[in-house]
Protein backbone atom coordinates (compact mmCIF):
# COMPACT_ATOMS: atom_id res chain seq x y z
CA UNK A 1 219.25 129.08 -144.51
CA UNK A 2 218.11 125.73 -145.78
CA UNK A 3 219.77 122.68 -143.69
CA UNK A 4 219.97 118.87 -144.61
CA UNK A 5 219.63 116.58 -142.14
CA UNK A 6 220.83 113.15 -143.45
CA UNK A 7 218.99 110.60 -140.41
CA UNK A 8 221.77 107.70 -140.45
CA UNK A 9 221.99 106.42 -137.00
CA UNK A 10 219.89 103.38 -137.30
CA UNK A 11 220.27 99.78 -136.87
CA UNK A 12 219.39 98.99 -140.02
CA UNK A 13 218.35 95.10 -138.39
CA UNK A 14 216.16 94.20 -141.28
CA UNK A 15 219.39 94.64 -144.34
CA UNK A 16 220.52 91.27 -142.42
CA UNK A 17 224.03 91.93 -143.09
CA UNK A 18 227.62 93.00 -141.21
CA UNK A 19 228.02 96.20 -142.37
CA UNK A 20 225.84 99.97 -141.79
CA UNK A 21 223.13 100.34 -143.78
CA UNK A 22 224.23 103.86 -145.10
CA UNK A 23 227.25 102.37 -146.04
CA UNK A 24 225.74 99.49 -148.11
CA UNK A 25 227.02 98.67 -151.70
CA UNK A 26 224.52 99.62 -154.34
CA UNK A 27 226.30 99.74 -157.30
CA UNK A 28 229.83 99.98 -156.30
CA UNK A 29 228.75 103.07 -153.69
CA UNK A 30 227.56 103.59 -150.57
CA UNK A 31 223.73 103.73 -150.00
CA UNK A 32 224.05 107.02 -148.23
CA UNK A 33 226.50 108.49 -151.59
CA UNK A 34 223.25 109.09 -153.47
CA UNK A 35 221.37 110.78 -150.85
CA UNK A 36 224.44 113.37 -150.43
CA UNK A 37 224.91 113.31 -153.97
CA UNK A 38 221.42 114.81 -154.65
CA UNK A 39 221.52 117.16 -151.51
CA UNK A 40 225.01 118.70 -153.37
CA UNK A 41 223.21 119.33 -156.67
CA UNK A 42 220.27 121.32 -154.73
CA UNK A 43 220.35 124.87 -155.59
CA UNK A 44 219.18 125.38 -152.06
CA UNK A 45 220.02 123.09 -149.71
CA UNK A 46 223.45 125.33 -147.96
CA UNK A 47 224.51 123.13 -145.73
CA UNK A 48 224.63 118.99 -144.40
CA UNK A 49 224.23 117.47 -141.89
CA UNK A 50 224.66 114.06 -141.39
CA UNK A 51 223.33 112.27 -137.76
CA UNK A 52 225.11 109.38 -137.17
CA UNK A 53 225.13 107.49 -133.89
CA UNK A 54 226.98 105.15 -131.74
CA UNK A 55 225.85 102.09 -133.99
CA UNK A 56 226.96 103.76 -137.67
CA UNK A 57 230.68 104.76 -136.56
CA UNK A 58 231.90 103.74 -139.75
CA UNK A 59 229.26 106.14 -141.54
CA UNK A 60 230.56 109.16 -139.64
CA UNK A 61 234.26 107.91 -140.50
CA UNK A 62 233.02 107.99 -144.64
CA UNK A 63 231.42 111.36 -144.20
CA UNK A 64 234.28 112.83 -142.17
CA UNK A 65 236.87 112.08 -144.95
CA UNK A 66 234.52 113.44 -147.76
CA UNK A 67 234.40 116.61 -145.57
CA UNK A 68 237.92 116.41 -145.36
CA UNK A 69 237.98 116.56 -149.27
CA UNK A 70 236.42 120.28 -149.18
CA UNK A 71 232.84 119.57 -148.73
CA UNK A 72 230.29 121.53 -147.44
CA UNK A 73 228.98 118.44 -144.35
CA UNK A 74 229.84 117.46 -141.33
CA UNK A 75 228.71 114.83 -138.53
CA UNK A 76 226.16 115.07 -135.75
CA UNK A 77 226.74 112.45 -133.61
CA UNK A 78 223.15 111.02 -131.82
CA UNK A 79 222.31 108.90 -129.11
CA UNK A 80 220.81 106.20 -131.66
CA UNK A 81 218.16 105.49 -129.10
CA UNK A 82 215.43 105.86 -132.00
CA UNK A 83 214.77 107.79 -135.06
CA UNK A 84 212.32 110.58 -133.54
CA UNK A 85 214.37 110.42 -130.47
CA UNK A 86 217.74 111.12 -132.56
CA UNK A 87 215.56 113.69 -134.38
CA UNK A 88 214.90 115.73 -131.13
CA UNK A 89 218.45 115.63 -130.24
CA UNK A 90 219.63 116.81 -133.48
CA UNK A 91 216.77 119.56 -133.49
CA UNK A 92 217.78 120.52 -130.34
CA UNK A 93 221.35 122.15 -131.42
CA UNK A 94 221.63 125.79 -131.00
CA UNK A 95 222.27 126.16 -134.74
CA UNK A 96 219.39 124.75 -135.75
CA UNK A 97 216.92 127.40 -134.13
CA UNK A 98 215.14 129.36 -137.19
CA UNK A 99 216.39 127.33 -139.61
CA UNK A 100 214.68 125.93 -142.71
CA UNK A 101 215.50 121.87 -141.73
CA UNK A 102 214.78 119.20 -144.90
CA UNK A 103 215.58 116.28 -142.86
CA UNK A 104 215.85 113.01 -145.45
CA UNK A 105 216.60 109.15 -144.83
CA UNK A 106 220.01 107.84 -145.70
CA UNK A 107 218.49 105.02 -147.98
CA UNK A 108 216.47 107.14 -151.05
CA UNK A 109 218.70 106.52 -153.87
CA UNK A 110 217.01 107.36 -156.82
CA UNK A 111 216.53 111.09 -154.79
CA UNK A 112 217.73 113.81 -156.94
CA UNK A 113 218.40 117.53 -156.33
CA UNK A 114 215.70 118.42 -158.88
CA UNK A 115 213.41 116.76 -156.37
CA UNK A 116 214.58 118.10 -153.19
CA UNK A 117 214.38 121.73 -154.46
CA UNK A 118 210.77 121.08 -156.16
CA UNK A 119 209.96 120.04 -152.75
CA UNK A 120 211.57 123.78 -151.15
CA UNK A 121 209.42 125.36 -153.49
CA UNK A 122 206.44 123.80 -152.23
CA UNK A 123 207.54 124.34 -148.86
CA UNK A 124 208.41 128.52 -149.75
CA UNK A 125 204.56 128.60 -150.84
CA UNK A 126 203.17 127.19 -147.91
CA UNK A 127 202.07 129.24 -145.29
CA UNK A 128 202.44 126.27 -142.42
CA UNK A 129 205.55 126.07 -140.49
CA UNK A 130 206.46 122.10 -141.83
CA UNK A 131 206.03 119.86 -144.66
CA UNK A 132 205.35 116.23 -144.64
CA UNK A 133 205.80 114.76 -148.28
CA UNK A 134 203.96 111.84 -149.13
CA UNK A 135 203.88 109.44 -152.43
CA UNK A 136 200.32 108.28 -153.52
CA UNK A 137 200.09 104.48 -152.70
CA UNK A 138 199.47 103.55 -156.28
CA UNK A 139 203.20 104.27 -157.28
CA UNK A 140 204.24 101.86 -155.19
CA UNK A 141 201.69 99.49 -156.53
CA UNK A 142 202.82 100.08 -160.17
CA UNK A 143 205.84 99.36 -160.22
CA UNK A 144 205.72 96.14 -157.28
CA UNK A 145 206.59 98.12 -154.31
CA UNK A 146 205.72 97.06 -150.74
CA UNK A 147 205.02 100.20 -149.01
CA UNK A 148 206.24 99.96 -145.59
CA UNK A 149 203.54 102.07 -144.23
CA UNK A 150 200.30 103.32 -145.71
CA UNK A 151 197.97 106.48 -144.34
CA UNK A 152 195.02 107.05 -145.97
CA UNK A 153 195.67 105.79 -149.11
CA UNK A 154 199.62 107.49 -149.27
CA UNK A 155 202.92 106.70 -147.88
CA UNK A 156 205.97 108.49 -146.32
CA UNK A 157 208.84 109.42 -148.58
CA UNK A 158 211.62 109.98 -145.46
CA UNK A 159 211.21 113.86 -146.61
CA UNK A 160 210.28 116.24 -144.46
CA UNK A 161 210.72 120.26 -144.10
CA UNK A 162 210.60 121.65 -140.23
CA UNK A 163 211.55 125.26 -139.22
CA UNK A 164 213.25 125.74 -135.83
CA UNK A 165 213.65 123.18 -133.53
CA UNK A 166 210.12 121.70 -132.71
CA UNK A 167 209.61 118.41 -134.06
CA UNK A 168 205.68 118.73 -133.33
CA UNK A 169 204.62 121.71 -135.58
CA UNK A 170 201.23 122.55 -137.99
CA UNK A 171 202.32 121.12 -140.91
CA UNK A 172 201.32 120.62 -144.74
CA UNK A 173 201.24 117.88 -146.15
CA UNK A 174 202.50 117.58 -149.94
CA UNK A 175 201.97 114.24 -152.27
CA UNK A 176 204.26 113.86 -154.96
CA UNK A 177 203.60 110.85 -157.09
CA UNK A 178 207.21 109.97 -157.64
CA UNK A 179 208.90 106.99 -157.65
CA UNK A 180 212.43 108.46 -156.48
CA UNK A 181 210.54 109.58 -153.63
CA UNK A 182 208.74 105.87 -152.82
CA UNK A 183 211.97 103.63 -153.15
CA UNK A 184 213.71 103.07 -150.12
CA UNK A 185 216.57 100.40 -149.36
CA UNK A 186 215.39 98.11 -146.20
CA UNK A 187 216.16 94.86 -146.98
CA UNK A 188 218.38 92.92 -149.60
CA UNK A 189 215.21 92.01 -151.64
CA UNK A 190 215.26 95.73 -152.00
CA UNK A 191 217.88 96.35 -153.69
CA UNK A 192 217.48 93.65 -156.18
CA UNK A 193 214.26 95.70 -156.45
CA UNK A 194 216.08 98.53 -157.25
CA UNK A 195 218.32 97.03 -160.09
CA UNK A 196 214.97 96.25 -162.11
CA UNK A 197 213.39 99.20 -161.42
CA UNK A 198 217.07 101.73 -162.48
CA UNK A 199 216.20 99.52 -165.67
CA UNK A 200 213.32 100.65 -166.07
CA UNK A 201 213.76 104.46 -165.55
């Protein structure tokens, strides 16, 4: 079984505004809308799971009433003490152990279900136990992105693929030169950002 884990507990300090940063407007819908709308058009993602935490209680109210609607998600409520810290607790549920876990940022909206299962095919030919999925620095650099964090010349996408519930495991590591995989909302310069770049694609 493939399970999404949708990481939207944070503070979301640098969006400088009143409101969660899953739930923030991009386009007349919630940041976090996108990311669940891709995970529901994977062929094999089978379940979601969103981790919300004591400072996004209004993001686990949203995704409780679209579960309430019929859909296959519910709510994991974290400590929000930290993002690999709300990790561990989530990975440490019972129903987690053995599990194929794609764990994904609440603020990737370009993301598409194409994309996540490209990356679970990847991850089905890969002999290693997790996948790290990077985005070459260039793409960022193309189209005027400020990567947040560069390693050797490539840059986290928020995807990753973890079996079980170790967060430390041998793990291989997958670029994909993608822009839906490089554009992530962190500030409100971002998503002006965004509106050129949807232009654009």
């Amino acid at each position: 079984m493939v399970i999404a884990l949708v990481l939207a507990g944070g503070r979301g300090t640098r969006m400088k505004v009143e409101y969660e940063k899953p739930l923030t407007p991009v386009r007349d819908k919630p940041l976090i809308w996108y990311v669940l709308e891709a995970l529901h058009d994977s062929t094999q993602v089978d379940r979601i799971v969103v981790a919300t935490s004591p400072h996004t209680p209004e993001t686990a109210k949203f995704v409780k009433k679209i579960a309430s609607k019929g859909s296959e998600i519910s709510v994991l409520d974290t400590p929000g003490a930290g993002y690999i810290e709300d990790l561990s607790y989530a990975l440490s549920q019972d129903d987690f152990a053995n599990e194929i876990i794609l764990t994904i940022t609440s603020d990737l909206p370009l993301i598409t279900g194409m994309i996540i299962d490209q990356v679970l095919d990847e991850y089905q030919k890969s002999p290693k136990p997790a996948m790290s999925v990077m985005v070459p620095v260039e793409i960022f650099c193309e189209h005027g992105i400020k990567p947040s964090l560069v390693l050797e010349k490539v840059v986290p996408s928020g995807l990753n693929i973890l079996r079980g519930k170790d967060t430390e495991q041998d793990e291989e590591v997958l670029v994909l030169g993608k822009i839906e995989l490089a554009f992530n909302i962190n500030s409100p310069e971002d998503i002006i950002s965004l509106e050129k770049l949807w232009g654009t694609l």
